[in-house]
Protein backbone atom coordinates (compact mmCIF):
# COMPACT_ATOMS: atom_id res chain seq x y z
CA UNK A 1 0.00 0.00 0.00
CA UNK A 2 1.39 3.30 -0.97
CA UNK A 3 1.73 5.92 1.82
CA UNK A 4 3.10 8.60 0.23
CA UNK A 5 3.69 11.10 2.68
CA UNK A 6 1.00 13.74 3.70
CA UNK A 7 1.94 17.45 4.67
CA UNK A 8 0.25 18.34 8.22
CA UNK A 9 -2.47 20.64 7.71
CA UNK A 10 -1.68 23.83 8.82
CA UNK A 11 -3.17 24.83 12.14
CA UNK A 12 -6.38 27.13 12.15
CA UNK A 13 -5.76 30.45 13.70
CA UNK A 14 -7.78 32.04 16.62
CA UNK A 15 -9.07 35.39 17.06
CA UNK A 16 -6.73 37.76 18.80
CA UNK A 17 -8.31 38.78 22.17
CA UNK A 18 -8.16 42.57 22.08
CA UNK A 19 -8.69 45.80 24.86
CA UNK A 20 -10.00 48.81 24.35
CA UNK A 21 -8.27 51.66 26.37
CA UNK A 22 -5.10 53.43 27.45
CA UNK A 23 -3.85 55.55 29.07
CA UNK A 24 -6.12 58.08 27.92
CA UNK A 25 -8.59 56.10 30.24
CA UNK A 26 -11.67 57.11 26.97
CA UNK A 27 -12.34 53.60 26.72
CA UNK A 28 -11.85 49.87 27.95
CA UNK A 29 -14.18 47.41 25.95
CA UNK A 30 -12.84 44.29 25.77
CA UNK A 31 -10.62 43.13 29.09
CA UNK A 32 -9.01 39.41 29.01
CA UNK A 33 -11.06 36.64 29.22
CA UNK A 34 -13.24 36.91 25.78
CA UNK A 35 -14.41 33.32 25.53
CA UNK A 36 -13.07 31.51 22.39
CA UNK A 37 -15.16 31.80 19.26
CA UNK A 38 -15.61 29.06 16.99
CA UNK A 39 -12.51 29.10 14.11
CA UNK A 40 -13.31 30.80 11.16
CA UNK A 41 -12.98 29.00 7.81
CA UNK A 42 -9.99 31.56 6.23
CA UNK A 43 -7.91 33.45 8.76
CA UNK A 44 -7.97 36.96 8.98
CA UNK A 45 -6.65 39.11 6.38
CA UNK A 46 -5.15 41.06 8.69
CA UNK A 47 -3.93 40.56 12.57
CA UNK A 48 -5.96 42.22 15.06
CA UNK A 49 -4.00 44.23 16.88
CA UNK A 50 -4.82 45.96 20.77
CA UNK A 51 -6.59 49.52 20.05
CA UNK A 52 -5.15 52.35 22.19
CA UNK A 53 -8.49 54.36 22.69
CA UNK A 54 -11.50 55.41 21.00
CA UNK A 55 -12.82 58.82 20.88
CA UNK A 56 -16.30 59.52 22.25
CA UNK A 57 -17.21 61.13 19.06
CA UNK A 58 -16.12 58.84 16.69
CA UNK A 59 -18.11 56.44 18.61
CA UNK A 60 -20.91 58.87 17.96
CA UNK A 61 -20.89 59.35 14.53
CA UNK A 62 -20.47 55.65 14.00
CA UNK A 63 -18.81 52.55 12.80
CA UNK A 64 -16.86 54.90 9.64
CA UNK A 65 -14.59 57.45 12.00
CA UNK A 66 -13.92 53.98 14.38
CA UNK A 67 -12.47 51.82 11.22
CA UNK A 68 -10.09 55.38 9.89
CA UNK A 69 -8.41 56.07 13.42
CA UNK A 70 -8.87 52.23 14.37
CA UNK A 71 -8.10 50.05 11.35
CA UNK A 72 -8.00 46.75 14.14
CA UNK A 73 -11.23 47.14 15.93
CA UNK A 74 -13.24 47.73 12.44
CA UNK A 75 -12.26 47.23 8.94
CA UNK A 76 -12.33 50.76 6.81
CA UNK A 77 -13.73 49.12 4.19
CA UNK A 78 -16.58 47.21 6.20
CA UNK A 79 -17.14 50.70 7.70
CA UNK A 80 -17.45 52.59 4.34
CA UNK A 81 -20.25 50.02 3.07
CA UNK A 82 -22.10 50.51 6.03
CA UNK A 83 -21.38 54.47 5.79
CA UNK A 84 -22.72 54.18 2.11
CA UNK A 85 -25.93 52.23 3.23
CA UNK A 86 -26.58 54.73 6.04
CA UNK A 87 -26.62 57.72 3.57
CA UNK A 88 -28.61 55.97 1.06
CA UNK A 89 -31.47 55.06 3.84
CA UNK A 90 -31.32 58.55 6.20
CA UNK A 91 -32.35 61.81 4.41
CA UNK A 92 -29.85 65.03 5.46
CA UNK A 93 -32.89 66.84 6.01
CA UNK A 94 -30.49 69.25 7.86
CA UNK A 95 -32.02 68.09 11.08
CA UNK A 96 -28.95 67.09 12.69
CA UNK A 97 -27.54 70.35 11.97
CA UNK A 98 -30.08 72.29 13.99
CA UNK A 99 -29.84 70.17 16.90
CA UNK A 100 -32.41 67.58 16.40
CA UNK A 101 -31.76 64.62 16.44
CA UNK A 102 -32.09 61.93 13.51
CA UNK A 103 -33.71 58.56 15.40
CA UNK A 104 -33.10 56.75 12.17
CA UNK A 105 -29.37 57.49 11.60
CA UNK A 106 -28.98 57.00 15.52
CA UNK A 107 -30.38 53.59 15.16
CA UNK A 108 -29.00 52.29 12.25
CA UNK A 109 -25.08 53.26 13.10
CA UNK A 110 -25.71 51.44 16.73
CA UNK A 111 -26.72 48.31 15.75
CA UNK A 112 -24.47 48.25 12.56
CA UNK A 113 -21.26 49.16 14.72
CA UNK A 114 -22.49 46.23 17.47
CA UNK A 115 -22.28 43.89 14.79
CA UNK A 116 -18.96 45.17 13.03
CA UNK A 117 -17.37 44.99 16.41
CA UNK A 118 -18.86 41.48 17.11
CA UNK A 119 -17.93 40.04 14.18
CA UNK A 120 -14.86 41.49 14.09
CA UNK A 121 -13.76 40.76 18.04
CA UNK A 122 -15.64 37.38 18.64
CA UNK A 123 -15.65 35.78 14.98
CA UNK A 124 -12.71 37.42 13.14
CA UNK A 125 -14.33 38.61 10.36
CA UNK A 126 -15.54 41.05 8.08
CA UNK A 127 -19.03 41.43 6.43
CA UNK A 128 -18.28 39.96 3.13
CA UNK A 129 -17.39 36.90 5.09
CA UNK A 130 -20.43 36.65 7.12
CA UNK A 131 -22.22 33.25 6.98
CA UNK A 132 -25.43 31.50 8.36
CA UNK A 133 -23.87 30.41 11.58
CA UNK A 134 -22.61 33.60 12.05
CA UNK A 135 -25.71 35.55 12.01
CA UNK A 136 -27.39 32.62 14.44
CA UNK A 137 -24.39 33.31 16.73
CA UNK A 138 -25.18 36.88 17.04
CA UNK A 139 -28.94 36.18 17.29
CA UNK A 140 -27.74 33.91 20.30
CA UNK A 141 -25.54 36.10 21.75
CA UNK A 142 -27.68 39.75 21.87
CA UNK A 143 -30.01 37.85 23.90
CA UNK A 144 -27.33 37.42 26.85
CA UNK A 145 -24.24 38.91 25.62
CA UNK A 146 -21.39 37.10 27.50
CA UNK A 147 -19.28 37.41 29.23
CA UNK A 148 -21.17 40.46 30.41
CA UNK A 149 -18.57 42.85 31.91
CA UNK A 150 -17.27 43.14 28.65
CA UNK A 151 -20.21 43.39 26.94
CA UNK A 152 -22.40 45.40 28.65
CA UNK A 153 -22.65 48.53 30.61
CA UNK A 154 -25.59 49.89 33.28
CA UNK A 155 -27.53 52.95 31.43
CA UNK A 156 -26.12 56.96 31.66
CA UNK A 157 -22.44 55.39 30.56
CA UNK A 158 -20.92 58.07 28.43
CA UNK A 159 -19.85 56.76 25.49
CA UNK A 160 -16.14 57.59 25.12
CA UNK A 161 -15.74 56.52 28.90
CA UNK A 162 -14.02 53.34 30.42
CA UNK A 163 -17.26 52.28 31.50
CA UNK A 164 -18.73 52.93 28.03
CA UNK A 165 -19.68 49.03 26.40
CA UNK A 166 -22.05 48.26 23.02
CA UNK A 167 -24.75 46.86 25.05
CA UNK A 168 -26.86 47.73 28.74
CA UNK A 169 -27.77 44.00 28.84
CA UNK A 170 -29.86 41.11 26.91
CA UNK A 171 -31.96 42.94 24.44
CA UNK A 172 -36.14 42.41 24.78
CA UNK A 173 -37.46 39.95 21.96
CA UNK A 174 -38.75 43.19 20.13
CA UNK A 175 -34.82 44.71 20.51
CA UNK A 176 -33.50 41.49 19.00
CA UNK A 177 -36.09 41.57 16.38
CA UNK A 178 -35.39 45.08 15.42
CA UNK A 179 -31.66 44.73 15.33
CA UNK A 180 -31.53 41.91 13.23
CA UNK A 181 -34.05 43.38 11.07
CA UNK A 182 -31.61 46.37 10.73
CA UNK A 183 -28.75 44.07 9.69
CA UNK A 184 -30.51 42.26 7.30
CA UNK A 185 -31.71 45.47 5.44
CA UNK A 186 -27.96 45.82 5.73
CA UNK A 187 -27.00 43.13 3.73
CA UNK A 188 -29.95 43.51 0.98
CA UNK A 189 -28.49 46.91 0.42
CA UNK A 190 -24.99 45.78 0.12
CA UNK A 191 -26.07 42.56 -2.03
CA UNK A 192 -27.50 44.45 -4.59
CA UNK A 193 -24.84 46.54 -5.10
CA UNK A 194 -22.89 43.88 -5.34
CA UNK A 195 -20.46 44.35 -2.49
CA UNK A 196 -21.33 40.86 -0.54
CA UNK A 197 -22.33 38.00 -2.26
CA UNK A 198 -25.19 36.81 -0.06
CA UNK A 199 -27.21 37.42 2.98
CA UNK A 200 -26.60 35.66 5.86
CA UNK A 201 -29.89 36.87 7.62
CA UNK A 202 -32.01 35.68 5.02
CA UNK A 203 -34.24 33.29 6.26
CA UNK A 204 -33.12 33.79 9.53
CA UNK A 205 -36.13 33.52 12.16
CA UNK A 206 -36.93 36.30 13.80
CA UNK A 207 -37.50 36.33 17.61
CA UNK A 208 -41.40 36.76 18.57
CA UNK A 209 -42.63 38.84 21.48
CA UNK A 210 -45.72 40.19 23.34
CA UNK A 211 -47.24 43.52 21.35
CA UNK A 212 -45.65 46.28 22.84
CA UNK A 213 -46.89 47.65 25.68
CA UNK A 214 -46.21 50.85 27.67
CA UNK A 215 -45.99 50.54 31.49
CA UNK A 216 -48.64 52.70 33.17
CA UNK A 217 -46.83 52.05 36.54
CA UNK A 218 -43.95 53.90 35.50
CA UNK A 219 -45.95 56.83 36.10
CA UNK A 220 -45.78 59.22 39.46
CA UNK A 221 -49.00 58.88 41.85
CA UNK A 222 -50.57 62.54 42.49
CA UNK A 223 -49.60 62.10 46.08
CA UNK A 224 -45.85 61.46 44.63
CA UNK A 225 -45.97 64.44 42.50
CA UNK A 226 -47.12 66.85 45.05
CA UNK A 227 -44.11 65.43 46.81
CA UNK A 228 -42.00 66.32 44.15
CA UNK A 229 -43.27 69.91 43.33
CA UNK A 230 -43.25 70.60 47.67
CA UNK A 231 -39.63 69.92 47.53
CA UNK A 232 -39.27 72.39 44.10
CA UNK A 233 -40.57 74.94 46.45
CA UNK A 234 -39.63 74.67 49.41
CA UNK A 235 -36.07 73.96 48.55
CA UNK A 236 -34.15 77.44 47.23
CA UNK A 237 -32.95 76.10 43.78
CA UNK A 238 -29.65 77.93 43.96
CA UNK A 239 -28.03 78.52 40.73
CA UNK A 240 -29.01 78.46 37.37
CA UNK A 241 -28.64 74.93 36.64
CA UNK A 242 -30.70 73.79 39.86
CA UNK A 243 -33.31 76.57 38.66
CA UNK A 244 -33.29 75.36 35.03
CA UNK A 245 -33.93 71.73 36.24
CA UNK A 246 -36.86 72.55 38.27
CA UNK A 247 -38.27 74.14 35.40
CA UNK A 248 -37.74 70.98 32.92
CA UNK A 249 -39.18 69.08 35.34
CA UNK A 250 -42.07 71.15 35.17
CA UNK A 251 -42.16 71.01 31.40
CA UNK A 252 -41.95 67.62 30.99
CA UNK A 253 -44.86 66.72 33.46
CA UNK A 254 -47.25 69.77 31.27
CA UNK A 255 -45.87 68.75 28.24
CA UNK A 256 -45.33 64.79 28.23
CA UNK A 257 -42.44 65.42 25.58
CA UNK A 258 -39.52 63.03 25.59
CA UNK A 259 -36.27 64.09 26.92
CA UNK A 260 -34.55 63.84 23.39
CA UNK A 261 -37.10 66.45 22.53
CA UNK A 262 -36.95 69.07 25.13
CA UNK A 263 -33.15 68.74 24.85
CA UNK A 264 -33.25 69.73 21.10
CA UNK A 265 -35.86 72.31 21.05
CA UNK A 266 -34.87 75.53 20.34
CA UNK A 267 -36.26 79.22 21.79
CA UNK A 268 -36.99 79.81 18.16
CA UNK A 269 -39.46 76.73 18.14
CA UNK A 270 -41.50 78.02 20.88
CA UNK A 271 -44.76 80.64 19.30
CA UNK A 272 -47.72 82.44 20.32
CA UNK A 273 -50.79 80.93 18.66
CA UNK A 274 -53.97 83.44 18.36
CA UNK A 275 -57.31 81.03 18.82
CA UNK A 276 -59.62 81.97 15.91
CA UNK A 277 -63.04 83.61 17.80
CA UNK A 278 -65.16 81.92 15.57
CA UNK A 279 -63.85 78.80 16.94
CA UNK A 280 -62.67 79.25 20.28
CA UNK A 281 -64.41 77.65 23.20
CA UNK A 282 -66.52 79.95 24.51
CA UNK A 283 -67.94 81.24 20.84
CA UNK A 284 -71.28 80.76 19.50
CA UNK A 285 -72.10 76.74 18.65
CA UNK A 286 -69.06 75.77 20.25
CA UNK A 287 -68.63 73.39 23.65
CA UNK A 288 -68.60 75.40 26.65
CA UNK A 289 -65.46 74.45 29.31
CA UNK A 290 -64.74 76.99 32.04
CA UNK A 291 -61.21 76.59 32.69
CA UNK A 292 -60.74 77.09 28.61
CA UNK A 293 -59.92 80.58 27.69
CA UNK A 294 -61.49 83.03 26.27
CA UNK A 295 -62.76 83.82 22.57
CA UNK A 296 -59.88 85.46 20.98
CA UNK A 297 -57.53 84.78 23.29
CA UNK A 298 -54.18 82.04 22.13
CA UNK A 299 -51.52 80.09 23.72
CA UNK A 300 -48.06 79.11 23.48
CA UNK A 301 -46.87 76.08 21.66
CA UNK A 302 -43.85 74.57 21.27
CA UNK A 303 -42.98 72.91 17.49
CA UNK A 304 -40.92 69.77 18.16
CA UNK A 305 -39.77 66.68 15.78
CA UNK A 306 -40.59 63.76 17.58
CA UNK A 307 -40.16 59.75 16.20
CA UNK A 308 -40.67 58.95 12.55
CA UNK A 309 -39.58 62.83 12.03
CA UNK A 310 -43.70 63.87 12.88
CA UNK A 311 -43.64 67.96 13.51
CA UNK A 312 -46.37 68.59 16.41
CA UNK A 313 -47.66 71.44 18.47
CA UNK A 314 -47.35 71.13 21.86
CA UNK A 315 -48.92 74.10 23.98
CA UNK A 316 -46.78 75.37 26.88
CA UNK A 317 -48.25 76.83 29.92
CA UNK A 318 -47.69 80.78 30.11
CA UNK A 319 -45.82 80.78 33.08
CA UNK A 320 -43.39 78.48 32.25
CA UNK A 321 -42.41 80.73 28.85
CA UNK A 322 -42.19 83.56 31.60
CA UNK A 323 -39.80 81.01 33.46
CA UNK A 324 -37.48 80.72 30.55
CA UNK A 325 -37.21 84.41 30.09
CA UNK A 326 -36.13 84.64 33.32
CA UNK A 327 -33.53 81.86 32.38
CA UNK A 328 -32.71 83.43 29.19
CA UNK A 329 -31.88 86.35 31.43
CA UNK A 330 -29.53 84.49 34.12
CA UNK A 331 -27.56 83.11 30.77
CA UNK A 332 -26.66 86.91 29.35
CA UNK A 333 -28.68 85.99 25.69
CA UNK A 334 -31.26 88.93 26.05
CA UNK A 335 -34.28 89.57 27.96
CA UNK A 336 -36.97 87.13 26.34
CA UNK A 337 -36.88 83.59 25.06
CA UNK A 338 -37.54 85.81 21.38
CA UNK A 339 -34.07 87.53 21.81
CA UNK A 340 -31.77 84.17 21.33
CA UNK A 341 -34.21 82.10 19.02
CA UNK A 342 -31.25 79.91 18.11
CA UNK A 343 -30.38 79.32 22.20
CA UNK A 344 -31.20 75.50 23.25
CA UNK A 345 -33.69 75.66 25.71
CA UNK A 346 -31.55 73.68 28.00
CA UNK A 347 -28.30 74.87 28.64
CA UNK A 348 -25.11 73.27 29.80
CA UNK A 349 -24.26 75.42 33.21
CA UNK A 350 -20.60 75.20 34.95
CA UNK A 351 -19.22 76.59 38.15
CA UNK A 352 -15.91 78.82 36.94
CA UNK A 353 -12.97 79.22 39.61
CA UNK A 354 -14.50 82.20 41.06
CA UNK A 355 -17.75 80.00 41.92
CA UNK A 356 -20.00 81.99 39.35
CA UNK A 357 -21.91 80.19 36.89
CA UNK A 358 -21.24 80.44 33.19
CA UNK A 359 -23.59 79.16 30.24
CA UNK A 360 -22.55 77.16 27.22
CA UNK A 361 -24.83 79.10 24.77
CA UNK A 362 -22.62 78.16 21.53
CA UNK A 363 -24.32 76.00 18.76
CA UNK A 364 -23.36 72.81 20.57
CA UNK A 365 -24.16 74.34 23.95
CA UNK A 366 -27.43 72.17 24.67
CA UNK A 367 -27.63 70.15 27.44
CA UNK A 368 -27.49 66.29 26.82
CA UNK A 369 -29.91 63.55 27.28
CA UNK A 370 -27.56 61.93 29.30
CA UNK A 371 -27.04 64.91 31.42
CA UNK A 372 -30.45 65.59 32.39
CA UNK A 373 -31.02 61.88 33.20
CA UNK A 374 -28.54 62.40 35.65
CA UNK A 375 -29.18 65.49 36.97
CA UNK A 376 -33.02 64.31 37.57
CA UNK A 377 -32.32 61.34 39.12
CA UNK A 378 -30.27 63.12 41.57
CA UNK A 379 -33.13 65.29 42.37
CA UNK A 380 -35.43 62.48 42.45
CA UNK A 381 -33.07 61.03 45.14
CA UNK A 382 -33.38 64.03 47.44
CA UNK A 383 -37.14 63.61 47.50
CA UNK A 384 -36.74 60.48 48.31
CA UNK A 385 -34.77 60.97 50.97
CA UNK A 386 -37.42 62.99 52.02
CA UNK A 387 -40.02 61.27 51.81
CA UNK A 388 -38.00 58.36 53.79
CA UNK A 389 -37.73 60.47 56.47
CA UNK A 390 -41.90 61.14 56.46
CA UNK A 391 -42.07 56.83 56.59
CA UNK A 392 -43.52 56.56 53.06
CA UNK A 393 -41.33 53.96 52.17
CA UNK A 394 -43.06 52.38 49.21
CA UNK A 395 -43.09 56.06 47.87
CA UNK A 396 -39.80 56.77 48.19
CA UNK A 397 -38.82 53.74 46.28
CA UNK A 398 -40.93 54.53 43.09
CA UNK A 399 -39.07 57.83 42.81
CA UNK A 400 -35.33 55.91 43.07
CA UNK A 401 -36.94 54.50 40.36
CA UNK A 402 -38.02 56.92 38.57
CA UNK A 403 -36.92 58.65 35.44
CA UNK A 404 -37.31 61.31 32.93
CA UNK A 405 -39.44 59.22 31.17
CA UNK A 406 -41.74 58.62 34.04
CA UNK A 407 -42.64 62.12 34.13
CA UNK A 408 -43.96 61.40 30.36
CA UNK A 409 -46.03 58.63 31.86
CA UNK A 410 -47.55 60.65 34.31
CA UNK A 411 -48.46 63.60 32.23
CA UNK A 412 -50.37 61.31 30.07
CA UNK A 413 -51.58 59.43 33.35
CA UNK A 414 -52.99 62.80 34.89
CA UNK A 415 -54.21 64.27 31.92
CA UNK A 416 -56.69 61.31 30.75
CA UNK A 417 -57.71 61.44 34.97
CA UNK A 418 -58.30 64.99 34.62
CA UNK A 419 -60.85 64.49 32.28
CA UNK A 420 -58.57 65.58 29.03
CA UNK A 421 -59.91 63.73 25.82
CA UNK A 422 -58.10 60.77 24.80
CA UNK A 423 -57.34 62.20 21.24
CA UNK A 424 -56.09 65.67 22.93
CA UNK A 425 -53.51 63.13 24.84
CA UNK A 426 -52.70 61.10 21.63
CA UNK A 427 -51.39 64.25 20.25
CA UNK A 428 -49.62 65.77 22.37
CA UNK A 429 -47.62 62.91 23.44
CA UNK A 430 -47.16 62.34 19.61
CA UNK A 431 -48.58 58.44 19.66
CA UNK A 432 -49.17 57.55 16.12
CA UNK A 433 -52.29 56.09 17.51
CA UNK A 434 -54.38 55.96 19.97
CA UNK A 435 -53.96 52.18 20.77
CA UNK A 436 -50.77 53.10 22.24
CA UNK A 437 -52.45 56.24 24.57
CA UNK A 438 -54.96 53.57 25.93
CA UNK A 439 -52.13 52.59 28.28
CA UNK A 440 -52.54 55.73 30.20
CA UNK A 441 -56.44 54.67 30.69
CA UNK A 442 -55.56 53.02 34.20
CA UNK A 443 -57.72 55.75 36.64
CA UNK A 444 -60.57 55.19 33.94
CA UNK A 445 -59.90 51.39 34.51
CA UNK A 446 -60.13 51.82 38.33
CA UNK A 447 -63.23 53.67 38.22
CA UNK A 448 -64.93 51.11 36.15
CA UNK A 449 -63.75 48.38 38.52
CA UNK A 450 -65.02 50.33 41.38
CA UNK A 451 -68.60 50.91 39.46
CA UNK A 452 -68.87 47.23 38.97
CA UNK A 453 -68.79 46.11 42.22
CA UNK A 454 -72.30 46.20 42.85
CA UNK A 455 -72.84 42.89 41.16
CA UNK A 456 -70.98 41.30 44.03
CA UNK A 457 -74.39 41.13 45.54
CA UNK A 458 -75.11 39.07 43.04
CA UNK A 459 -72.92 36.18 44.06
């Protein structure tokens, strides 16, 4: 028998374990201990090497500015693709530009740049190379990324940070859905322009979960609120910045917008709207309300892009606008809201060395998202505290839990108690329908339970 001799077959390489970080300290993502990823078929085409740091805004404008000062954490050319497929998808409507933010854009360059670093860290590829099993690994893996200290970071990280990862945990069924969704409108876009051959999410199944549903409990009770507004006035909000977060709090609860939009709203979207007398409550053949104003009388509104890039109205109560002028003031850009119409309406406020507050009214002046999480959960904390002192416990819990968004919750919570019309609410919270402002319906819910209980005698 002829046994010719046989070369061994050359070993397969691993994926280089990488970190993220330095000794500028902007960013650790990967430590040691990355768990071994399956081989890949080829090897790399180029070795992974360790990434000194990562800017916080390259890591905000996405996976393109990551791959040109990074060339081992994501391949330039995998980033360009996706770069192309974002511009093709998201309209420069000039939104970005005036401070709004583009949801769209936002969304896509987050889950593409998950996936790029992913593939890149875990499987040693790039997105030409992507197959099958790859794309069921990374279903599998967004729903518990592992090992998780690498992986995943508690909310209010700043990106840019050492504390900064991709993910805040396992994503919800309709998170994974969504993201894989994204990705595989990726790869159609790049498949018909012929810069992958195939798709490895086709056919992929999609996970499956409950409709969505808004949580009505995340909302503040009236007893709660009152809480919160006795501690807004009884406590002296020294400063600007403690006076300027006493008055978001108070537009977000009359309002219901979402943080995102109160922190890119402008003075120069805020208006005075005249009522027309023929059809203001009050006139001739129309419904008759006694806390409604007058014929001929108006209101402010505020114009803000919310999701899916809707424009709505939202009226703001009269003494809040007199509030911001007052704030307007403190910050040195005029007298009235009118006189800076390009000033954010929430400013970033420091303490100088002399311990006087100074504003940052430049373009990119506005306070973050981020930032007024923080700042409100802080607050939130204090009335807590205060309320832990008083021994309402289970009260003082709900507001360490609570959040900017919670004061969206209760403003739509209130308002439908209050009597407001459901469609009024729809609107102003900027639901594209009203199946999702039924949530708010809970006091309408208890009332009907407590009407019903009459047939008890029934039983």
């Amino acid at each position: 028998m002829d046994r010719t001799h046989r070369p061994a077959a050359p070993q397969r390489r691993r994926p280089q374990r990488r970190s993220l970080g330095g000794a500028t300290g902007q960013l650790e993502l990967f430590a040691a201990g990355v768990p071994d990823a399956p081989a890949p078929t080829e090897p790399p085409a180029a070795p992974l090497t360790p990434v000194a740091s990562v800017g916080r805004a390259d890591l905000r404008a996405g996976p393109l500015p990551v791959a040109t000062a990074h060339p081992a954490l994501v391949d330039p050319q995998d980033a360009q693709a996706v770069a192309l497929w974002i511009a093709a998808r998201c309209l420069a409507d000039g939104g970005e530009a005036a401070g709004r933010p583009n949801h769209t854009r936002r969304s896509y360059s987050r889950e593409a740049l998950r996936f790029l670093l992913w593939l890149r860290q875990a499987r040693g590829r790039g997105l030409a190379e992507a197959s099958l099993p790859d794309a069921i690994a990374y279903r599998d893996f967004v729903s518990d990324p592992q090992p998780r200290a690498q992986w995943c970071a508690p909310r209010g990280a700043e990106i840019g940070t050492p504390e900064w990862r991709p993910f805040q945990g396992p994503l919800s069924p309709r998170s994974r859905r969504q993201s894989l969704t994204v990705l595989k409108s990726l790869y159609r876009f790049l498949q018909d322009h012929g810069r992958v051959g195939h798709n490895p999410f086709s056919g992929l199944a999609m996970p499956r979960g409950s409709q969505p549903r808004l949580d009505a409990g995340r909302s503040l009770t009236q007893a709660q609120w009152q809480a919160v507004c006795t501690v807004m006035n009884t406590h002296a909000c020294v400063g600007p910045r403690r006076r300027q977060l006493a008055w978001a709090v108070r537009l977000l609860y009359a309002t219901g917008l979402r943080a995102s939009e109160i922190c890119a709203a402008r003075c120069a979207d805020l208006s005075w709207v005249a009522l027309d007398p023929a059809c203001a409550p009050g006139a001739p053949g129309t419904p008759q309300d006694a806390s409604a104003p007058a014929a001929g009388e108006g209101s402010w509104v505020l114009s803000v892009v919310g999701k899916g890039c809707r424009l709505r109205d939202v009226p703001v109560p009269s003494a809040l606008v007199r509030e911001l002028d007052e704030l307007v003031a403190l910050s040195g850009d005029g007298e009235r809201a009118r006189d800076a119409p390009q000033r954010p309406l929430l400013l970033r406020w420091q303490r100088a060395g002399d311990g006087s507050w100074r504003a940052h009214t430049h373009a990119h002046g506005a306070l973050g998202c981020q930032a007024l999480y923080r700042q409100l959960k802080r607050f939130l904390a204090e009335v807590a505290d205060t309320l832990a002192r008083r021994g309402a416990a289970a009260d003082a819990a709900a507001l360490r839990r609570a959040s900017t968004h919670w004061l969206r919750h209760t403003h739509g919570t209130h308002a439908l108690a209050a009597g407001v019309p459901l469609d009024v609410v729809r609107v102003a919270l900027g639901h594209a329908s009203l199946a999702m402002t039924t949530v708010y319906t809970t006091p309408e819910l208890a009332r009907r339970i407590d009407a019903s209980r009459w047939l008890r005698s029934a039983w």
